[in-house]
N, C-alpha and C. Protein backbone atom coordinates (compact mmCIF):
# COMPACT_ATOMS: atom_id res chain seq x y z
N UNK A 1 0.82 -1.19 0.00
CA UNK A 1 0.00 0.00 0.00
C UNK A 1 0.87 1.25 0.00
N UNK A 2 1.82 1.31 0.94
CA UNK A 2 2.67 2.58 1.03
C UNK A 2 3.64 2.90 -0.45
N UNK A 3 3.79 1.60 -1.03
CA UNK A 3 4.86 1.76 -1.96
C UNK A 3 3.84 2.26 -3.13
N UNK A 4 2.58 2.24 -3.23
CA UNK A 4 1.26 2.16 -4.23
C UNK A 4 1.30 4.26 -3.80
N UNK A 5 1.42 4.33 -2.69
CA UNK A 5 1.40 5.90 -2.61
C UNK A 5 2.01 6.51 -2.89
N UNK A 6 3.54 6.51 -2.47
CA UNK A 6 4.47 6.72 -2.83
C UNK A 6 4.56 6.95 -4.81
N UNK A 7 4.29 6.45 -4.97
CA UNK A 7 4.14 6.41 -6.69
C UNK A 7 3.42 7.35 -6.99
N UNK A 8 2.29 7.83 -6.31
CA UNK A 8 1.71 8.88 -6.62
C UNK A 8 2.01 10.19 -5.82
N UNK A 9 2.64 10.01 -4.78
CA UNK A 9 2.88 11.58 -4.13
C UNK A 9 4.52 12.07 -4.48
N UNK A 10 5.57 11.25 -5.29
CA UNK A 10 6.41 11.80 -5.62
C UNK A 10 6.62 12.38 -6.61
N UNK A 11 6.15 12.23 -7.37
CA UNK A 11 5.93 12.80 -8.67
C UNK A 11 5.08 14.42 -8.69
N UNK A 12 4.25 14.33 -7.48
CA UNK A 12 3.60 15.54 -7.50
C UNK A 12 4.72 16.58 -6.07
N UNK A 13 5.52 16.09 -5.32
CA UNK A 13 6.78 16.31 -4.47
C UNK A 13 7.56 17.03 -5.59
N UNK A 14 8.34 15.98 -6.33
CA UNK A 14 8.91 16.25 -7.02
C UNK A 14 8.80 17.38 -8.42
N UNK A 15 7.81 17.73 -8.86
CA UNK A 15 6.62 18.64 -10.02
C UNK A 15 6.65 19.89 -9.17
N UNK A 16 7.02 20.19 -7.69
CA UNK A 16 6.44 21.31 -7.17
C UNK A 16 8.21 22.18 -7.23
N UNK A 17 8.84 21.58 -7.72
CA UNK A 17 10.08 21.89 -8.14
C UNK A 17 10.03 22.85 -9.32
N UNK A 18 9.97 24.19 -9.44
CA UNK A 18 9.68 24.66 -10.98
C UNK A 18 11.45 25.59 -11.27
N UNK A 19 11.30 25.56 -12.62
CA UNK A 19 12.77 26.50 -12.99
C UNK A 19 12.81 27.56 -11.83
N UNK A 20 14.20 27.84 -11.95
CA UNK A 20 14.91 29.27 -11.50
C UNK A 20 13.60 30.15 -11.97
N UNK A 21 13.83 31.53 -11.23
CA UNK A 21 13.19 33.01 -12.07
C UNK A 21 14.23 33.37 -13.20
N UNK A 22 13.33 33.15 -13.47
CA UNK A 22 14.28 33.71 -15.10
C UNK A 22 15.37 34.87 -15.07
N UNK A 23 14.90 36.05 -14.17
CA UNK A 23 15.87 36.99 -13.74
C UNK A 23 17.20 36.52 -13.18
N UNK A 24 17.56 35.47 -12.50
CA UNK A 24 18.49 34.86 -11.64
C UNK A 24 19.26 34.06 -13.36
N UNK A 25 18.50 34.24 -14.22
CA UNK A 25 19.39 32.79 -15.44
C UNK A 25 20.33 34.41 -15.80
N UNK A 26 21.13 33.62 -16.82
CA UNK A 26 22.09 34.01 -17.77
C UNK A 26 21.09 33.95 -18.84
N UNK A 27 19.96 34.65 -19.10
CA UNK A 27 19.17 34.67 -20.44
C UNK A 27 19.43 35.44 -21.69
N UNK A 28 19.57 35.04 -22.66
CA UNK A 28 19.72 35.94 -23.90
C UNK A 28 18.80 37.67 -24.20
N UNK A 29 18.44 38.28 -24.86
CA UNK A 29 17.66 39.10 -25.18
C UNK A 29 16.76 38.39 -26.00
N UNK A 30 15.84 39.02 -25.85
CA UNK A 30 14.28 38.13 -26.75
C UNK A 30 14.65 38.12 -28.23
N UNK A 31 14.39 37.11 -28.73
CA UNK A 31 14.17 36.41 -30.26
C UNK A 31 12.82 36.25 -30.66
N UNK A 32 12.75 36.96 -32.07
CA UNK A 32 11.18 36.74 -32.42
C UNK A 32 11.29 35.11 -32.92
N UNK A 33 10.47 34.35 -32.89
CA UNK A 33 10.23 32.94 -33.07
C UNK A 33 9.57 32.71 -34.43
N UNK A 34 10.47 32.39 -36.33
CA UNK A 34 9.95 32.66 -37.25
C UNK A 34 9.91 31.66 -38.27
N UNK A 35 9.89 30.38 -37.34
CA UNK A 35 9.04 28.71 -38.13
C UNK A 35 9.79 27.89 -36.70
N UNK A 36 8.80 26.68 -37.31
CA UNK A 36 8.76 25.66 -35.78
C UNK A 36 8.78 24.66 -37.01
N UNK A 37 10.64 24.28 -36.58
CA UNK A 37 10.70 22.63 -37.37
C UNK A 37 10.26 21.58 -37.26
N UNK A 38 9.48 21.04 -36.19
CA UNK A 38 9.43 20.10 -35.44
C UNK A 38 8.82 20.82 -33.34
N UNK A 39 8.59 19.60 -33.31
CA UNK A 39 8.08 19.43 -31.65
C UNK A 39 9.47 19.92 -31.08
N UNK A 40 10.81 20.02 -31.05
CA UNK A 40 11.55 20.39 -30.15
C UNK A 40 12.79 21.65 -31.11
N UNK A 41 12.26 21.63 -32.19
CA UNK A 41 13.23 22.74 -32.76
C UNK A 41 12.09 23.88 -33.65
N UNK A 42 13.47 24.42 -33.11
CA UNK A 42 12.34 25.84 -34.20
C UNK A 42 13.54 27.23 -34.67
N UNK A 43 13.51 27.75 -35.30
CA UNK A 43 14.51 29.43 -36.20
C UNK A 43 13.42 30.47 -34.81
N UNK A 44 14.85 31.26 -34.78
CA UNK A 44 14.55 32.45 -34.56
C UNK A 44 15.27 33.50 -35.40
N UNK A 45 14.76 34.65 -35.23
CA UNK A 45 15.41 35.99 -36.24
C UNK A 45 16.49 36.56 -34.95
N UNK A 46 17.64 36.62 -35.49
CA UNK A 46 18.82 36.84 -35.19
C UNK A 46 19.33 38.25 -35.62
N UNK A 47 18.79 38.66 -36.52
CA UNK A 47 19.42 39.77 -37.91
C UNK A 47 20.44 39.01 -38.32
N UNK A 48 20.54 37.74 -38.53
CA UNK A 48 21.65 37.28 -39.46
C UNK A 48 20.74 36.74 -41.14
N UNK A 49 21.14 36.67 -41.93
CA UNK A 49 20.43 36.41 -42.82
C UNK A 49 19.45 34.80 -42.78
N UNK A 50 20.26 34.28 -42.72
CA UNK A 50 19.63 32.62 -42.52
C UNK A 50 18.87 32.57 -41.37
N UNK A 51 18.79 33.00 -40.16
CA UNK A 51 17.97 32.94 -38.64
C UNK A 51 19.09 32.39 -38.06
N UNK A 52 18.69 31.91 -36.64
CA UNK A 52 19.31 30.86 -35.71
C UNK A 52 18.60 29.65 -35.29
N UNK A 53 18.89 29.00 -35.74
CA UNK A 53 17.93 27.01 -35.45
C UNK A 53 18.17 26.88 -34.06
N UNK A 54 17.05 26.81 -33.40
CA UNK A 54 17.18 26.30 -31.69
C UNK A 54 16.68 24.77 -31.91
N UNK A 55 17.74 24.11 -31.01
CA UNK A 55 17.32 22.69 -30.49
C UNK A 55 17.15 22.73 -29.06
N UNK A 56 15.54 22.39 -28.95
CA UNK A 56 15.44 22.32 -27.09
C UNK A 56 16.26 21.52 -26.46
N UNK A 57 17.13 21.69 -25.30
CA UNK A 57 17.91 20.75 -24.63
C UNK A 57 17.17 19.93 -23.39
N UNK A 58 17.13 18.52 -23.81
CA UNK A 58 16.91 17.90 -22.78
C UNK A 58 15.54 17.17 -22.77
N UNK A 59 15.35 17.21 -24.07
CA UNK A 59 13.49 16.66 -24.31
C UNK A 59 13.79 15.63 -25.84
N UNK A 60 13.24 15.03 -25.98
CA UNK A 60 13.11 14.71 -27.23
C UNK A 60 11.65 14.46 -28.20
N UNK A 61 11.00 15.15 -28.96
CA UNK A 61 9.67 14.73 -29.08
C UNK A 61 9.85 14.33 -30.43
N UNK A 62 8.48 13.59 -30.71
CA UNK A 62 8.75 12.52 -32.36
C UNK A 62 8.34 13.65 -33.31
N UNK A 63 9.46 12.39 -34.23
CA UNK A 63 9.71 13.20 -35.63
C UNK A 63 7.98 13.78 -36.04
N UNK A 64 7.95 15.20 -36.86
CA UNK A 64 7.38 15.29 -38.02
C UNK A 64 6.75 15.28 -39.11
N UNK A 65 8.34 14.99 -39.64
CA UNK A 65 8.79 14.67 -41.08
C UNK A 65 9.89 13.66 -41.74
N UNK A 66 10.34 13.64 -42.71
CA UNK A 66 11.21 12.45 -42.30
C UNK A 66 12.51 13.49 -42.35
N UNK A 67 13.06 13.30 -41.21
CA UNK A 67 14.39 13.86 -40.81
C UNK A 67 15.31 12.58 -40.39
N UNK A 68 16.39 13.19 -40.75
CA UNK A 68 17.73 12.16 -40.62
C UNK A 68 17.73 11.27 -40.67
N UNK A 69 16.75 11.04 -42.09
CA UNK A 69 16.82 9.68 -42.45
C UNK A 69 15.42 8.31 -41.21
N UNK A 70 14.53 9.74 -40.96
CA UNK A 70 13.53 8.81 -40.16
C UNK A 70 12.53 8.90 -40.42
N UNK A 71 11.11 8.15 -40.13
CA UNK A 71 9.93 8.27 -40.65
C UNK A 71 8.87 9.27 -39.78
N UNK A 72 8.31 9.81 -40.25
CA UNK A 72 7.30 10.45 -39.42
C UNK A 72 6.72 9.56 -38.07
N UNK A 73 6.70 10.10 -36.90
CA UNK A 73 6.23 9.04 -35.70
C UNK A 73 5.02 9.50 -35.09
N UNK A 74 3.94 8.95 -34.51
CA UNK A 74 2.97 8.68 -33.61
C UNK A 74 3.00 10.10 -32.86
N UNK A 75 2.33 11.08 -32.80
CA UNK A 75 2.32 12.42 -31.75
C UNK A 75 3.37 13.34 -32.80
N UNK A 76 4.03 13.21 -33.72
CA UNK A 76 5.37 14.00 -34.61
C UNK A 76 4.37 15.51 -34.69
N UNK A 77 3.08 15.53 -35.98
CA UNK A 77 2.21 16.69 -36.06
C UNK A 77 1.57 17.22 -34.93
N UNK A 78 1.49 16.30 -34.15
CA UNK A 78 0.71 16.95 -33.00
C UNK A 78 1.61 17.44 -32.17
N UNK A 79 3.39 16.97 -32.00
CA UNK A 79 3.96 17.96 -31.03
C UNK A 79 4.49 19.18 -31.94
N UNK A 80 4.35 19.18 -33.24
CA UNK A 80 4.72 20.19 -33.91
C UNK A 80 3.70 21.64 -33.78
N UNK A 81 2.50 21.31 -33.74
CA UNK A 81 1.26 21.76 -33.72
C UNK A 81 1.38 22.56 -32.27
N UNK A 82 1.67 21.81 -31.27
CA UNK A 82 2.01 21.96 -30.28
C UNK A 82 2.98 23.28 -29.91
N UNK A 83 4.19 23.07 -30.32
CA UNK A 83 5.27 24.17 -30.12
C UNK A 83 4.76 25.38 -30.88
N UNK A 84 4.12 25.11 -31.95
CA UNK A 84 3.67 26.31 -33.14
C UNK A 84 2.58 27.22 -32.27
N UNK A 85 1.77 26.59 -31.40
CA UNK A 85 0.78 27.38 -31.05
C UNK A 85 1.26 28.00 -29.63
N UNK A 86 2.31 27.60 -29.43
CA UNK A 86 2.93 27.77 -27.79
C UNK A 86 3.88 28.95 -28.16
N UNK A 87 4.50 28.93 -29.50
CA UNK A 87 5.86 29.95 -29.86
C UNK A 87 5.62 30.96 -30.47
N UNK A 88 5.29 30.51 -31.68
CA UNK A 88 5.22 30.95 -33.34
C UNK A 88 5.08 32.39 -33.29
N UNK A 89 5.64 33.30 -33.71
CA UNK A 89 5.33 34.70 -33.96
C UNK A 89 5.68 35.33 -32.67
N UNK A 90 6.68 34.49 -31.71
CA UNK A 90 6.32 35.46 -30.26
C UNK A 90 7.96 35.57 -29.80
N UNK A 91 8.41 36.21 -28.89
CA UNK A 91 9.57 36.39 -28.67
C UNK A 91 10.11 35.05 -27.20
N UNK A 92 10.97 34.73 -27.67
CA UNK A 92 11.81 33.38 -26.26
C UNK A 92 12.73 34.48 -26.14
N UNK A 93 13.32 34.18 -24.95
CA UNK A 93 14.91 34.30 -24.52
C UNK A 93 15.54 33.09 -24.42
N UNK A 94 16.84 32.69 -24.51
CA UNK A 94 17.29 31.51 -24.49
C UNK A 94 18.22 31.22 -23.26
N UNK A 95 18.45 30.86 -22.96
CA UNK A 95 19.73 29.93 -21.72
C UNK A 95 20.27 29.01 -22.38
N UNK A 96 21.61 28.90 -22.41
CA UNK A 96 22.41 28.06 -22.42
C UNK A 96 22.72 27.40 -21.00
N UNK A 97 23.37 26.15 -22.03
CA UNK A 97 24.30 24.88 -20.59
C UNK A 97 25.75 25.06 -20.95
N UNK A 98 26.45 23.72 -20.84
CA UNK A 98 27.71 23.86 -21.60
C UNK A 98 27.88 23.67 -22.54
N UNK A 99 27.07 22.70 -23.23
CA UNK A 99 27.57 22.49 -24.65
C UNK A 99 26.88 23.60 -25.66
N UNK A 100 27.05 24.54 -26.28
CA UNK A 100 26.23 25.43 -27.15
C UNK A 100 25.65 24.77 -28.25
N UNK A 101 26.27 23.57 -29.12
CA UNK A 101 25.90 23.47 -30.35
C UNK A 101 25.52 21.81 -30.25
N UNK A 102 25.46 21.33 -31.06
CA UNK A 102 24.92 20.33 -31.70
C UNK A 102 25.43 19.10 -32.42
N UNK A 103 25.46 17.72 -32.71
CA UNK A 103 26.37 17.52 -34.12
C UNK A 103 25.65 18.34 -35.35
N UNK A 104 24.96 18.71 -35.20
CA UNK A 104 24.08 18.86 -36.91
C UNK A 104 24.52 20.61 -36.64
N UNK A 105 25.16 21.37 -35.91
CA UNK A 105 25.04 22.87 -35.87
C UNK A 105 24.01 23.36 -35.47
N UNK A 106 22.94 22.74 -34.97
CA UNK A 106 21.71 23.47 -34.12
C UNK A 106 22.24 24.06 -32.77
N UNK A 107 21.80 25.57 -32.92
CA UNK A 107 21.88 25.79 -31.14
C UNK A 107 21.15 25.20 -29.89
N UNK A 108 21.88 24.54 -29.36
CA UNK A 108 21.06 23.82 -28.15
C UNK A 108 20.51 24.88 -27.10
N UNK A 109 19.67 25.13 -26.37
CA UNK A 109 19.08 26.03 -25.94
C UNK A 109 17.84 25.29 -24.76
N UNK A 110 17.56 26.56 -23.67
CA UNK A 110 16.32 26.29 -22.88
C UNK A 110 15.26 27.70 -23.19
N UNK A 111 14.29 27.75 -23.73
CA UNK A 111 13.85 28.50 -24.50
C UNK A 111 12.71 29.15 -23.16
N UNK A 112 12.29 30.53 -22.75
CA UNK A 112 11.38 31.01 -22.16
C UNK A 112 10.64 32.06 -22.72
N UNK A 113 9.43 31.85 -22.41
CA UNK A 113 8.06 32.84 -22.40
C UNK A 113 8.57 34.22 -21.81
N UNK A 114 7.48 34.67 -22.30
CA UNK A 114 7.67 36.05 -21.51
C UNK A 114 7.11 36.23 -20.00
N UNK A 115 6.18 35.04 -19.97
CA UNK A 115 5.68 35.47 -18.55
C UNK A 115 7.05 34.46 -17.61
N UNK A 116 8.17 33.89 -17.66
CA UNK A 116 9.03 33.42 -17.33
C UNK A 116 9.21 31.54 -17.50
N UNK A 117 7.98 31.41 -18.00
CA UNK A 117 7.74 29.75 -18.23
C UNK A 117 9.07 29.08 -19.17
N UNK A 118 8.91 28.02 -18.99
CA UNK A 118 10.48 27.37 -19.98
C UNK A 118 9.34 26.20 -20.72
N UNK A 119 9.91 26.71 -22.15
CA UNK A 119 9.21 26.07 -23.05
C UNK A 119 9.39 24.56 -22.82
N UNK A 120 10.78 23.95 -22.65
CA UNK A 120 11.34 22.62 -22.54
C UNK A 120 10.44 22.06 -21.67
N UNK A 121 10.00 22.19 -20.21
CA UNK A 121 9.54 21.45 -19.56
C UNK A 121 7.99 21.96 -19.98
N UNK A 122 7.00 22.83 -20.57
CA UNK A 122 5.95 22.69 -20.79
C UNK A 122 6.02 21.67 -21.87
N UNK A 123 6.47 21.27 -22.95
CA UNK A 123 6.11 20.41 -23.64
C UNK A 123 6.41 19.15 -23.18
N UNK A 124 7.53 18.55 -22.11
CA UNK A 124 7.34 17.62 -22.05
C UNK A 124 6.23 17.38 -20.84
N UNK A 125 5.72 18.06 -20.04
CA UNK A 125 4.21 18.65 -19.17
C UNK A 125 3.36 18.02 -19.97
N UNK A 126 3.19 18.41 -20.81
CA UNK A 126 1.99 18.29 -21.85
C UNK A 126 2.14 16.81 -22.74
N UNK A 127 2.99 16.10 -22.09
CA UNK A 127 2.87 15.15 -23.17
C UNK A 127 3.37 14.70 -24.98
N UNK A 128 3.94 16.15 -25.05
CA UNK A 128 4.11 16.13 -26.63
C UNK A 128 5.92 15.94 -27.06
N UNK A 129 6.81 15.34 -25.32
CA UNK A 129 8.26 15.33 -25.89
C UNK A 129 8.44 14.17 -24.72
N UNK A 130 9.38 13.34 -24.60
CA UNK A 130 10.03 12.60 -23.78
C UNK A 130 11.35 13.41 -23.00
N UNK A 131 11.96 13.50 -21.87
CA UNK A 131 12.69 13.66 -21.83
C UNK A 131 14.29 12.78 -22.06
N UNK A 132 14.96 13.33 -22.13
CA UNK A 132 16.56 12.96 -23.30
C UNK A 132 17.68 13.87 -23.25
N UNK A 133 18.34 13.38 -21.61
CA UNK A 133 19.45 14.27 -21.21
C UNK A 133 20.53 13.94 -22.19
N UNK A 134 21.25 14.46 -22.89
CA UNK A 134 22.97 13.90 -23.05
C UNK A 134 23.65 15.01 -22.18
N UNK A 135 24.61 14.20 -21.06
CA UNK A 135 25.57 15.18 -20.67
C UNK A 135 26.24 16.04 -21.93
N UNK A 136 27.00 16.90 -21.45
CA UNK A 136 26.65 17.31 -20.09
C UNK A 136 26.11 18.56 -19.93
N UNK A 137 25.10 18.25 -20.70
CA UNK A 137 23.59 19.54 -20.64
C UNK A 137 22.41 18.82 -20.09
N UNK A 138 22.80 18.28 -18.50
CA UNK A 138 22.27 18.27 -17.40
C UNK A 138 21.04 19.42 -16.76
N UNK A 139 21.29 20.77 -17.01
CA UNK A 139 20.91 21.35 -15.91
C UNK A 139 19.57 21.22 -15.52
N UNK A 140 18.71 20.87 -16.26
CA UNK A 140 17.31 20.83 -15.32
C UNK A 140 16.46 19.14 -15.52
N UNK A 141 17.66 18.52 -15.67
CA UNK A 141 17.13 17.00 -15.80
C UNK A 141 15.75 16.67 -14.83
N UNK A 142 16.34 16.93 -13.82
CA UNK A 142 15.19 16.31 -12.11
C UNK A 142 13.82 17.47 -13.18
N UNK A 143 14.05 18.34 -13.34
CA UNK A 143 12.90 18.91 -13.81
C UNK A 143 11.92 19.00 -14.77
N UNK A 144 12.69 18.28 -15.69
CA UNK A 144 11.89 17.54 -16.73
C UNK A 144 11.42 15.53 -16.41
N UNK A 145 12.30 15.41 -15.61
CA UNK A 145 11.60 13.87 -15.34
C UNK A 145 10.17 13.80 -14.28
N UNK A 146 10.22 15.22 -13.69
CA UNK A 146 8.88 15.39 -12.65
C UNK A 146 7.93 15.94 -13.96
N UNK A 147 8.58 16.64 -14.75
CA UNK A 147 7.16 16.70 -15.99
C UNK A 147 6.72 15.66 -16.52
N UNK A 148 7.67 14.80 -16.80
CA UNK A 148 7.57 13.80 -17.68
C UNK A 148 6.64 12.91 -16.94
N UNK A 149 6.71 12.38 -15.62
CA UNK A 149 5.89 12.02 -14.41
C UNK A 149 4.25 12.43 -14.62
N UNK A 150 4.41 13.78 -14.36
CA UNK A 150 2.96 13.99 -14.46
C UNK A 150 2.08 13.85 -15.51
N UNK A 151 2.93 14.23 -16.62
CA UNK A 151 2.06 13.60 -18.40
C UNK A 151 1.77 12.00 -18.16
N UNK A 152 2.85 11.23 -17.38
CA UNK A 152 2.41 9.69 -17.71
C UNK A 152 1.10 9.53 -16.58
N UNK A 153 1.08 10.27 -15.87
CA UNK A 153 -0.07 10.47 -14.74
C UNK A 153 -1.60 10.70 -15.33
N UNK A 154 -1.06 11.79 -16.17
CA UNK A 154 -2.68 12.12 -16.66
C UNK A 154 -2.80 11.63 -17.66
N UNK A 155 -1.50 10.91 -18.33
CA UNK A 155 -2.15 10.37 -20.07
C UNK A 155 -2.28 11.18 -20.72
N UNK A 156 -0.93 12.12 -20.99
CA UNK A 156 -1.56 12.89 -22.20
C UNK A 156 -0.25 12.59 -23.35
N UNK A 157 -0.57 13.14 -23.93
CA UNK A 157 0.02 13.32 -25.82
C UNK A 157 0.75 11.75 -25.59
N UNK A 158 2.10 11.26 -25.75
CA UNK A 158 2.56 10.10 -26.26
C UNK A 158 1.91 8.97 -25.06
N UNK A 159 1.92 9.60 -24.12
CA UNK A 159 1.48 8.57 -22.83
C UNK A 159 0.21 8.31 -22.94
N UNK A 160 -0.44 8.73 -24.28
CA UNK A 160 -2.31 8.25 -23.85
C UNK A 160 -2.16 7.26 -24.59
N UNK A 161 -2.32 5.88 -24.33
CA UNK A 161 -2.34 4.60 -24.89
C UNK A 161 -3.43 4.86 -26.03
């Protein structure tokens, strides 16, 4: 019985854990947000000609499209759909970890709202990303596995059977 509770009160223990205030990060200056590649990447306008490609750090949500050689997966449009209606047209600030880049040259990044929310752990909240640390861009692991917790709790986006 206790171990049956336990299963359910740590996850909500653990969930009451939310990011830093954004004021306390090392945050970038706001980026307007100007296409969403996918559930965990998306361009921002930089004033450089091409944009800047953000890769969320620390989530992974399904493909799309077929990228790198993969097939479109189960929840892919719907976490795309997802980030588009959460971002699209609006300004993030970014945080970095240690590693800045990518193999593919994507900027790895923790992307925030204006009201101070971090995009990374609302989508995997919501069901529409898994979390997917690679060291050593650690920093808010415990905080995405208490999201990740509560989506498998309520069943939403990949966790609804």
């Amino acid at each position: 019985m206790m171990k049956y509770l336990l299963l359910w009160i740590l996850p909500l223990l653990i969930g009451c854990l939310k990011a830093e205030d954004p004021a306390s990060k090392q945050l970038t200056p706001s980026y307007l947000v100007t296409k969403v590649s996918d559930g965990d990447t998306f361009w921002v306008d930089d004033h450089s000609l091409l944009g800047l490609k953000i890769r969320l750090i620390g989530i992974d949500a399904p493909e799309s499209q077929d990228a790198f050689a993969r097939k479109e997966e189960p929840w892919g449009l719907e976490a795309k759909e997802f980030l588009t209606y959460l971002i699209f047209n609006l300004s993030v600030q970014l945080e970095f970890d240690l590693d800045s880049l990518d193999i593919y040259g994507r900027t790895l990044a923790y992307a925030y709202l204006a009201d101070g929310s971090m995009v990374n752990e609302i989508i995997v909240e919501q069901g529409y990303a898994r979390v997917a640390t690679y060291p050593p861009n650690s920093k808010y692991e415990t905080l995405f596995i208490a999201a990740e917790e509560r989506a498998k709790l309520s069943l939403l986006g990949i966790w609804h059977n």
